[in-house]
Protein backbone atom coordinates (compact mmCIF):
# COMPACT_ATOMS: atom_id res chain seq x y z
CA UNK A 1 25.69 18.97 -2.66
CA UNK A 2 24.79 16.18 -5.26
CA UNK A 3 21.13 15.22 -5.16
CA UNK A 4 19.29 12.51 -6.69
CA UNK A 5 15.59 12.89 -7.60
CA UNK A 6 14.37 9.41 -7.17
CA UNK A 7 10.90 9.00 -9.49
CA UNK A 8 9.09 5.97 -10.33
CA UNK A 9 7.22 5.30 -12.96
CA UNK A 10 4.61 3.25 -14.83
CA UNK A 11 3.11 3.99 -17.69
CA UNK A 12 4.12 7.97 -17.36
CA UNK A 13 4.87 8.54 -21.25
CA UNK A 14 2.36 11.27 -21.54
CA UNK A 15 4.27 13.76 -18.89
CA UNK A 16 7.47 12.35 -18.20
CA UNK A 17 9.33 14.06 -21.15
CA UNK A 18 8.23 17.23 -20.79
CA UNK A 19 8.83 16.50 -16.77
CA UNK A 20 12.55 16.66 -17.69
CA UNK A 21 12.62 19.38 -19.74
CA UNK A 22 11.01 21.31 -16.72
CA UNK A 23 13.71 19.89 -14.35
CA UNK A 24 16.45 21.09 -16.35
CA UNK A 25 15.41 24.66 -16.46
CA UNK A 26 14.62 24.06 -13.02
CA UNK A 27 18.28 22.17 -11.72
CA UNK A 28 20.38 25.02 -14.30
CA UNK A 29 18.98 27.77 -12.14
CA UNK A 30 20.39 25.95 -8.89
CA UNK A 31 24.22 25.22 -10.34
CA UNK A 32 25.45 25.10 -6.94
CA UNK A 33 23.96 21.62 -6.45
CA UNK A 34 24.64 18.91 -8.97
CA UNK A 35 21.84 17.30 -10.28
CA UNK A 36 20.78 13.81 -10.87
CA UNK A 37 17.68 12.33 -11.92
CA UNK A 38 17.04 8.27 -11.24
CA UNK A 39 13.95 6.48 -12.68
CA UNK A 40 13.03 3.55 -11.89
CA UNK A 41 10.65 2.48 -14.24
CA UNK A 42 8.26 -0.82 -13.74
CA UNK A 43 8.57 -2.51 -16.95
CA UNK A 44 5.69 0.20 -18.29
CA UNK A 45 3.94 -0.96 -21.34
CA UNK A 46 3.73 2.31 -22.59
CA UNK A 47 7.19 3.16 -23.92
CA UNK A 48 8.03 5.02 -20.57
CA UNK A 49 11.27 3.30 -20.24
CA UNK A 50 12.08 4.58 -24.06
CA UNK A 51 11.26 8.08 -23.77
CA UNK A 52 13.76 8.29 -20.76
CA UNK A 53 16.45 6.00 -22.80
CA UNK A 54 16.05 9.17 -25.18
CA UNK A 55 15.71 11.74 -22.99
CA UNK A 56 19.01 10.52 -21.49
CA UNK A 57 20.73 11.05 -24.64
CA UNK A 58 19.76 15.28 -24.04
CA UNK A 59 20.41 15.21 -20.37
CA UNK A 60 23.19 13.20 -19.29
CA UNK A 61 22.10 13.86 -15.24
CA UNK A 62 19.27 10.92 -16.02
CA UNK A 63 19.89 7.89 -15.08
CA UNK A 64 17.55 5.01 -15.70
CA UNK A 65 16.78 1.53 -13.45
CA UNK A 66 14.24 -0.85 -15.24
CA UNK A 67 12.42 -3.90 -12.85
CA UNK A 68 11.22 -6.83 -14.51
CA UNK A 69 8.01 -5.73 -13.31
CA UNK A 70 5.36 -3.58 -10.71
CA UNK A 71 6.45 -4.51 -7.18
CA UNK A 72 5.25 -1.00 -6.02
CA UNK A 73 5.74 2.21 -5.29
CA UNK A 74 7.49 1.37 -1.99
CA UNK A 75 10.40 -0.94 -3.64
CA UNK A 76 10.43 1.26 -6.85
CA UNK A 77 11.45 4.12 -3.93
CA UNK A 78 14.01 1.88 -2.12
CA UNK A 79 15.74 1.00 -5.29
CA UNK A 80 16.41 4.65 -6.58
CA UNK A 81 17.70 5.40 -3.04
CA UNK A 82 20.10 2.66 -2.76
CA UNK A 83 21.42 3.41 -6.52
CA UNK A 84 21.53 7.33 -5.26
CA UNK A 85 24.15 5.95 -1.81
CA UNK A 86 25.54 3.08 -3.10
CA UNK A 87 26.37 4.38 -7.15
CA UNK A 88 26.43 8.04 -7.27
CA UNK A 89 27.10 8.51 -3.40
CA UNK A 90 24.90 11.21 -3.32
CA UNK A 91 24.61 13.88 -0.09
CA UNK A 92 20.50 13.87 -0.68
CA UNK A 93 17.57 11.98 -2.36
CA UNK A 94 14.55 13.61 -3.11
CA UNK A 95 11.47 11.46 -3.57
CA UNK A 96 9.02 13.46 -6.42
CA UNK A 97 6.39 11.82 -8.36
CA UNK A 98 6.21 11.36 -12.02
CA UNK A 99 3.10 12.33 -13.37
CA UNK A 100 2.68 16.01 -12.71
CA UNK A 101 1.23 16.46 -8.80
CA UNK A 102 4.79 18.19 -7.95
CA UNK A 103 6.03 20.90 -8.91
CA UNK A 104 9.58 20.70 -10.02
CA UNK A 105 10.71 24.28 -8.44
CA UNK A 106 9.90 22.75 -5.17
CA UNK A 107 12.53 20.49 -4.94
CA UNK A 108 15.20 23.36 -4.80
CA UNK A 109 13.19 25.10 -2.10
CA UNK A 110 13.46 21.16 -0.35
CA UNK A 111 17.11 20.92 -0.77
CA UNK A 112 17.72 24.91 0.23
CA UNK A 113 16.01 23.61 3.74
CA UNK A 114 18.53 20.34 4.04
CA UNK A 115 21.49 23.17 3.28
CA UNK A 116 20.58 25.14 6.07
CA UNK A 117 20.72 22.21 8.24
CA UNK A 118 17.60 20.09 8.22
CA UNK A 119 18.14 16.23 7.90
CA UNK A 120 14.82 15.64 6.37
CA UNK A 121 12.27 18.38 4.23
CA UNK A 122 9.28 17.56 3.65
CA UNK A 123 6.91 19.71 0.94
CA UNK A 124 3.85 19.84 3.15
CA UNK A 125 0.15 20.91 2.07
CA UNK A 126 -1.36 21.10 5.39
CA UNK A 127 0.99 24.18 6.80
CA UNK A 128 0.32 28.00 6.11
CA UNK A 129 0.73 28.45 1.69
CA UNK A 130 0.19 24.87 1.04
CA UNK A 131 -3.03 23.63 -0.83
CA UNK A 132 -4.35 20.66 -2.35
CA UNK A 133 -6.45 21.16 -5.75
CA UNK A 134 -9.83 22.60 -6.06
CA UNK A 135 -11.02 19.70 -8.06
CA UNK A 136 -10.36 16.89 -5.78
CA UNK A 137 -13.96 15.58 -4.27
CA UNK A 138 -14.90 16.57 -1.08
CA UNK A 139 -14.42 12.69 0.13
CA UNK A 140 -10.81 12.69 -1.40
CA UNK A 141 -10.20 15.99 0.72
CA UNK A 142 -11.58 14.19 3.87
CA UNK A 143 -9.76 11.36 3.58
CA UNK A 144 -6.48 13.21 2.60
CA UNK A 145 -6.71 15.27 6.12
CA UNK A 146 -7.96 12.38 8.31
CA UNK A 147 -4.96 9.93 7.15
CA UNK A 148 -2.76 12.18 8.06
CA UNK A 149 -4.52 13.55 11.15
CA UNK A 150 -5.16 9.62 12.16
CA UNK A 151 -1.24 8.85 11.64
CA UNK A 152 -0.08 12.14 13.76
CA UNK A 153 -1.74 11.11 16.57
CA UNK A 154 -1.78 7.48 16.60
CA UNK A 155 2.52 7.78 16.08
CA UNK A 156 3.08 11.30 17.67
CA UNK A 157 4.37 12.29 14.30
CA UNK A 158 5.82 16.02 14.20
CA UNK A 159 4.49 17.11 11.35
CA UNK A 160 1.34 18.64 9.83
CA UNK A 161 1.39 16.42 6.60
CA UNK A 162 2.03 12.82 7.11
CA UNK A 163 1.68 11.45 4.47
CA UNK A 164 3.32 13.98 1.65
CA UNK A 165 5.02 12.49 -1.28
CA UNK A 166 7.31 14.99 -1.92
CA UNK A 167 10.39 14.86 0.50
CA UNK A 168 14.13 15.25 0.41
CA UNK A 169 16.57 13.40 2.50
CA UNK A 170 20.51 14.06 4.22
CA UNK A 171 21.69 11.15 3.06
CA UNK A 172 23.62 10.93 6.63
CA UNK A 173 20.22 9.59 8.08
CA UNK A 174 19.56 7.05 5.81
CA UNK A 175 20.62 4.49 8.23
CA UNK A 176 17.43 5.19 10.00
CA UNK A 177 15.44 4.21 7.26
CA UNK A 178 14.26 0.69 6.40
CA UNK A 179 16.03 0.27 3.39
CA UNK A 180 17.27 -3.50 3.48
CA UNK A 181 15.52 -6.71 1.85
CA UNK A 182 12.39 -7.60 3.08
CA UNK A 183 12.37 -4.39 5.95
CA UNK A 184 9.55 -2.65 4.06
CA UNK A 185 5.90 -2.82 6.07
CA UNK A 186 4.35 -1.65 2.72
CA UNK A 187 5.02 -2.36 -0.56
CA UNK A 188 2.53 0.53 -1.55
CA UNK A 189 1.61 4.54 -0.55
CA UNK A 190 2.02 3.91 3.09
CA UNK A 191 5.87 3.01 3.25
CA UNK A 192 5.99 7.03 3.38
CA UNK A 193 4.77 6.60 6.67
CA UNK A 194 7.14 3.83 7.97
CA UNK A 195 9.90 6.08 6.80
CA UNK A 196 8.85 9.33 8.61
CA UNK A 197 7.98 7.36 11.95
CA UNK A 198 11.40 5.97 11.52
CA UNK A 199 13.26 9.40 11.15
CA UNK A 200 10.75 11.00 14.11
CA UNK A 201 12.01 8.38 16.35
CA UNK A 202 15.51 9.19 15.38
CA UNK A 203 15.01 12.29 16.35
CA UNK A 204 16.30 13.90 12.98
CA UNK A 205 15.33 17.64 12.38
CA UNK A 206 12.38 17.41 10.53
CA UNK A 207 11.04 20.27 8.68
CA UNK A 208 7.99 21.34 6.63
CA UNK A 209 8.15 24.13 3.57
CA UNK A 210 4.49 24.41 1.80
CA UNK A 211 3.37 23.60 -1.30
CA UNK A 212 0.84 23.22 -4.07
CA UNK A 213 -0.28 20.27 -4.37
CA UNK A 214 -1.45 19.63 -8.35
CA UNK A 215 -4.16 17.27 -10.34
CA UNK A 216 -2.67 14.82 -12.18
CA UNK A 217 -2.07 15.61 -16.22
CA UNK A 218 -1.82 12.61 -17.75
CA UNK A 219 -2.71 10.05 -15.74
CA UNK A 220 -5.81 8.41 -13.85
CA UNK A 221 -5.57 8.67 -10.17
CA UNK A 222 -3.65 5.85 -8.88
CA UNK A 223 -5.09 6.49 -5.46
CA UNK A 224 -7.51 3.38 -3.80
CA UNK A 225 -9.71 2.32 -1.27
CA UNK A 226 -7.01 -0.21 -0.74
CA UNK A 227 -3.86 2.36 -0.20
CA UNK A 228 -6.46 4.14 2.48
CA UNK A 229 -7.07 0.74 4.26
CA UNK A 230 -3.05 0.28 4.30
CA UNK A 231 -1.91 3.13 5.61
CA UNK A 232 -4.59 2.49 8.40
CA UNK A 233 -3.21 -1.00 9.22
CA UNK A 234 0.23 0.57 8.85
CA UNK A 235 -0.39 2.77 11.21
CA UNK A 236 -1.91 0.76 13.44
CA UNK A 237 0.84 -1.99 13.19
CA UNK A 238 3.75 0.12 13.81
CA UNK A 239 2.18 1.56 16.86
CA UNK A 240 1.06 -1.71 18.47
CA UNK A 241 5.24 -2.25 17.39
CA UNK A 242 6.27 0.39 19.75
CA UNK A 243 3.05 0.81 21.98
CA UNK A 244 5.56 0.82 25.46
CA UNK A 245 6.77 4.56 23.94
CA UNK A 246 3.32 5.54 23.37
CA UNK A 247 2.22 8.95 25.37
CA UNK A 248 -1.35 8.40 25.16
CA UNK A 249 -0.55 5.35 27.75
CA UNK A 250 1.21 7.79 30.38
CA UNK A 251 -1.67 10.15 30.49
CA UNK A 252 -4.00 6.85 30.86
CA UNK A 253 -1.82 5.70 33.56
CA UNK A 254 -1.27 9.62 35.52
CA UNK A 255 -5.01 10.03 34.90
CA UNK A 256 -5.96 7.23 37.16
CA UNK A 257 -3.71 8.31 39.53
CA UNK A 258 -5.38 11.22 39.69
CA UNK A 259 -8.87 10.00 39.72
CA UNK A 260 -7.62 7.60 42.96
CA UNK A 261 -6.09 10.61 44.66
CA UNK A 262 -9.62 12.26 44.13
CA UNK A 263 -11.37 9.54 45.73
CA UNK A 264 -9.48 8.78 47.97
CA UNK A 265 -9.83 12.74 49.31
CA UNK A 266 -13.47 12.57 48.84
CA UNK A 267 -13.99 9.41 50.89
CA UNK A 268 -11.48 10.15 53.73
CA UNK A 269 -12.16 14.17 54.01
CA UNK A 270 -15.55 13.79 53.48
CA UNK A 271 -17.17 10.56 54.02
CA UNK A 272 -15.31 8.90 56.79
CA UNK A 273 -14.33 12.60 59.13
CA UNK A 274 -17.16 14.60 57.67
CA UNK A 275 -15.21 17.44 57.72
CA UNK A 276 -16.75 19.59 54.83
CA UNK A 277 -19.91 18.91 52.99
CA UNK A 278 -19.57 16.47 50.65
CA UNK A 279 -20.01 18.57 47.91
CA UNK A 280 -17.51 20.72 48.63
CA UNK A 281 -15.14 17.86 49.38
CA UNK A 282 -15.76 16.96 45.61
CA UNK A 283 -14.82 20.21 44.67
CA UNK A 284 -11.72 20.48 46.42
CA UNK A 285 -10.91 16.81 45.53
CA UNK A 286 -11.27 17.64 42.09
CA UNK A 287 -9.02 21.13 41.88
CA UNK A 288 -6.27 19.14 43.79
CA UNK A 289 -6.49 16.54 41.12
CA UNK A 290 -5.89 19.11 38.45
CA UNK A 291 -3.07 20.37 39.95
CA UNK A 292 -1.21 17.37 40.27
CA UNK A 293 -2.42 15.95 36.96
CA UNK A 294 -0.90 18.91 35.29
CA UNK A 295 2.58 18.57 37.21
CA UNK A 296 2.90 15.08 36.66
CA UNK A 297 2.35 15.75 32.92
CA UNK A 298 4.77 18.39 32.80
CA UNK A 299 7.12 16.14 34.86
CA UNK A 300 6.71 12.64 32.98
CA UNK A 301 3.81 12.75 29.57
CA UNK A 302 4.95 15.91 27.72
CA UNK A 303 8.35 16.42 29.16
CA UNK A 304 9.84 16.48 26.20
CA UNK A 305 7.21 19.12 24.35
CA UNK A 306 8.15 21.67 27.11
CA UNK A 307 10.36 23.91 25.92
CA UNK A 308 8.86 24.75 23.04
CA UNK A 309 5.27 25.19 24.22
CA UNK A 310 3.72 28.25 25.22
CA UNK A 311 4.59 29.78 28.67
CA UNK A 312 4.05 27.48 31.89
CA UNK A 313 0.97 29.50 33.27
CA UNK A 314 -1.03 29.43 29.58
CA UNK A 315 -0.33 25.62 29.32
CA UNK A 316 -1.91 25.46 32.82
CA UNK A 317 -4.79 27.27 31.94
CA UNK A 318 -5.61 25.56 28.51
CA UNK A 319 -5.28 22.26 30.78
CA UNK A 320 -7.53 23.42 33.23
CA UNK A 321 -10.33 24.48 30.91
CA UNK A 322 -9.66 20.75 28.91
CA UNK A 323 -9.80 19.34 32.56
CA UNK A 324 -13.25 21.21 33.72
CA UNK A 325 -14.91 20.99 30.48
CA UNK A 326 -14.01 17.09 30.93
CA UNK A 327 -16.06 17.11 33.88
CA UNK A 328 -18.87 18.51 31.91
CA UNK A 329 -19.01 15.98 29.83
CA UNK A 330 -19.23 13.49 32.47
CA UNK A 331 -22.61 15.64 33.77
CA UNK A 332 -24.35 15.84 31.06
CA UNK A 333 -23.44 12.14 29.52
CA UNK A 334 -25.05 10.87 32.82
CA UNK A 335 -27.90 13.53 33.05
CA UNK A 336 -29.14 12.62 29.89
CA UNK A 337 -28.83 9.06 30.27
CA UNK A 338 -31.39 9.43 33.33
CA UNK A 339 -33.36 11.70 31.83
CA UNK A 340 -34.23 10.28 28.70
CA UNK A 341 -32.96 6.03 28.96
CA UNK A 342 -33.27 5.62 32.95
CA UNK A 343 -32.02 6.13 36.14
CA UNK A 344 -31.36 2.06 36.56
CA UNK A 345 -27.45 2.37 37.69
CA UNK A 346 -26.81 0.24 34.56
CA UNK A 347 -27.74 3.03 32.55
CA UNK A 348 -25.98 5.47 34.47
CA UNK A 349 -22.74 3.22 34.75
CA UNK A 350 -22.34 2.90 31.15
CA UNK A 351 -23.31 6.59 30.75
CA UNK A 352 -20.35 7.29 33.02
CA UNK A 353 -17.88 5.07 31.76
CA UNK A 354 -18.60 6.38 27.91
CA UNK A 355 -18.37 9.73 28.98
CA UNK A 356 -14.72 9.17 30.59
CA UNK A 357 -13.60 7.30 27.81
CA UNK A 358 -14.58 10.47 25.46
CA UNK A 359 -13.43 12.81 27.49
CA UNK A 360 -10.42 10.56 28.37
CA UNK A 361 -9.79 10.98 24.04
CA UNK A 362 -10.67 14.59 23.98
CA UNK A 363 -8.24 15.06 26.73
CA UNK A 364 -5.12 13.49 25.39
CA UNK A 365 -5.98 15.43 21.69
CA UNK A 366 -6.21 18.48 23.57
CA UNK A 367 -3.15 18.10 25.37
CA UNK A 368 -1.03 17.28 22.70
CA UNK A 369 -2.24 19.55 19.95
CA UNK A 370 -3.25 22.80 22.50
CA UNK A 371 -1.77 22.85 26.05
CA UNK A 372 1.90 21.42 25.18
CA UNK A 373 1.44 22.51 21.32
CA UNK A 374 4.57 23.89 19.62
CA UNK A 375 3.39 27.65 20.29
CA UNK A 376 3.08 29.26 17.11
CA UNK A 377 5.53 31.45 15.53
CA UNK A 378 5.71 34.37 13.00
CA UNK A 379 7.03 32.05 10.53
CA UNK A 380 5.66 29.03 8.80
CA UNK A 381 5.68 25.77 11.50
CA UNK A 382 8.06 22.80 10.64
CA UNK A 383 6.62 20.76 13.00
CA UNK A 384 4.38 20.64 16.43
């Protein structure tokens, strides 16, 4: 297989020398792949550009793509990729960063995955062996898990680390990637996740291997309150893009069924024929609604999560106890409402209506990542 390792660069002359001295130990251990390395370097004032002019001169694997200046790391990604298909027709691409956060060994343990028949590996710090360092701040570590929580749920991504840096590509599903002029949503951090929501949707075979995640050496942190703030729009954007295939809008709309076929049982059963008490009308009402909540979610919201879920009769249970401890919420929203704002039925309405719209959210989180969850295996998850 010939891979390219697309990095690039600004103002990475501290590390990126003795980056490809690493790499080479690194790519002569693997011979059975042939190695190239393509950076694209963004006019860096610091000599960057010269040290790899040099280092090209030692490895002749390195090839090196200078803009006329810093259009970002999205466009600096985009142009190694289309010099890796169009120029060296490579079978892969391997997205790595420059300035010392990846480790170089992982990007045969990436490629190993694509040879055994994924389209698209990611090197993952949120699954079982992967880490993030010990000296990050505990807001960077917050904000690191909550990005990528936000984006999982918001797109349905399946993965446990959305937005990794370190991934390696079949080229065969490039096509599914926006890699034209003027296709990019972000010129910065959060193309990443434009590119795996594109290959989700695709329905490539996606797969996560774990790694550890290291401080930079050399380098100030490039990460900003402005990257966080774009991958939220990002995110945001592409699912308003698509919001007819979103899942959380089925269980919305087979949620209301349910709640009509409720009251409907409760008025008719017993209000209008007063043929059980109305509390145990209620009760009734509200089992029957469970049960045909659950099969209409089977049947039409998580369809296609089915198969590789746990057994039918857990998934029922988990959704029950999600379902019953919904109604809880409901209570005790509206019981403490009364007790300590009012009992005016303005009160009581909006306690009512937050509650549902909480446990409405609580619901549709449960559901996705516990009843219809990818049920756990002995080996490390690639995905949900």
């Amino acid at each position: 297989m010939k891979v390219a390792v697309v990095i690039p660069t600004y103002n990475e002359a501290g590390a990126i020398g003795n980056l490809f001295n690493e790499m080479a130990g690194v790519f002569a251990a693997a011979p059975e792949h042939e190695w190239y390395v393509v950076i694209v370097d963004a006019n860096s004032p610091d000599g960057t550009a010269d040290i790899v002019r040099a280092k090209a001169k030692q490895y002749a694997n390195i090839r090196l793509l200078v803009e006329t200046g810093k259009r970002g790391i999205g466009p600096a990604y985009v142009t190694g990729m289309r010099y890796a298909l169009d120029d060296l027709h490579a079978d892969a691409f391997v997205e790595f960063d420059g300035d010392g956060q990846h480790d170089p060994r992982d990007i045969v343990r990436l490629v190993e995955r694509l040879d055994a028949g994924a389209d698209y590996a990611i090197g993952s710090r949120y699954v079982a062996g992967g880490t993030i360092p010990r000296e990050w701040a505990v807001y960077r570590k917050i904000l690191s898990r909550f990005g990528s929580l936000y984006a999982r749920i918001l797109l349905e991504l399946p993965v446990y680390d959305a937005t990794s840096g370190l991934k390696a590509t079949q080229t065969s599903v490039a096509k599914h990637l926006p890699l034209g002029e003027g296709e990019l949503l972000s010129n910065q951090y959060a193309y990443k996740l434009q590119f795996l929501y594109a290959l989700s949707r695709a329905n490539v075979r996606i797969v996560e291997i774990p790694i550890v995640f290291r401080i930079r050496e050399h380098d100030i942190s490039k990460s900003a309150w402005y990257d966080i703030l774009e991958s939220l729009r990002l995110t945001l954007l592409m699912r308003l893009h698509t919001l007819s295939e979103w899942r959380f809008l089925r269980v919305v709309a087979i949620g209301g069924i349910s709640f009509l076929l409720q009251a409907a049982i409760f008025e008719i059963v017993g209000i209008q024929l007063h043929l059980l008490e109305p509390s145990e009308v209620a009760t009734i009402a509200g089992l029957v609604a469970i049960f045909v909540n659950f099969a209409l979610h089977e049947r039409y919201s998580f369809k296609d999560k089915r198969d590789k879920a746990a057994p039918l009769l857990q998934r029922f249970s988990r959704f029950a106890v999600l379902s019953l401890s919904s109604v809880f919420l409901q209570w005790a929203l509206v019981a403490a409402a009364a007790r300590f704002i009012g009992e005016e039925a303005i009160y009581l309405r909006g306690a009512y209506i937050l509650a549902v719209s909480l446990g409405l959210v609580v619901n549709y989180i449960g559901f996705y990542f516990w009843v219809w969850a990818r049920a756990r295996r002995k080996t490390i998850p690639s995905a949900l």
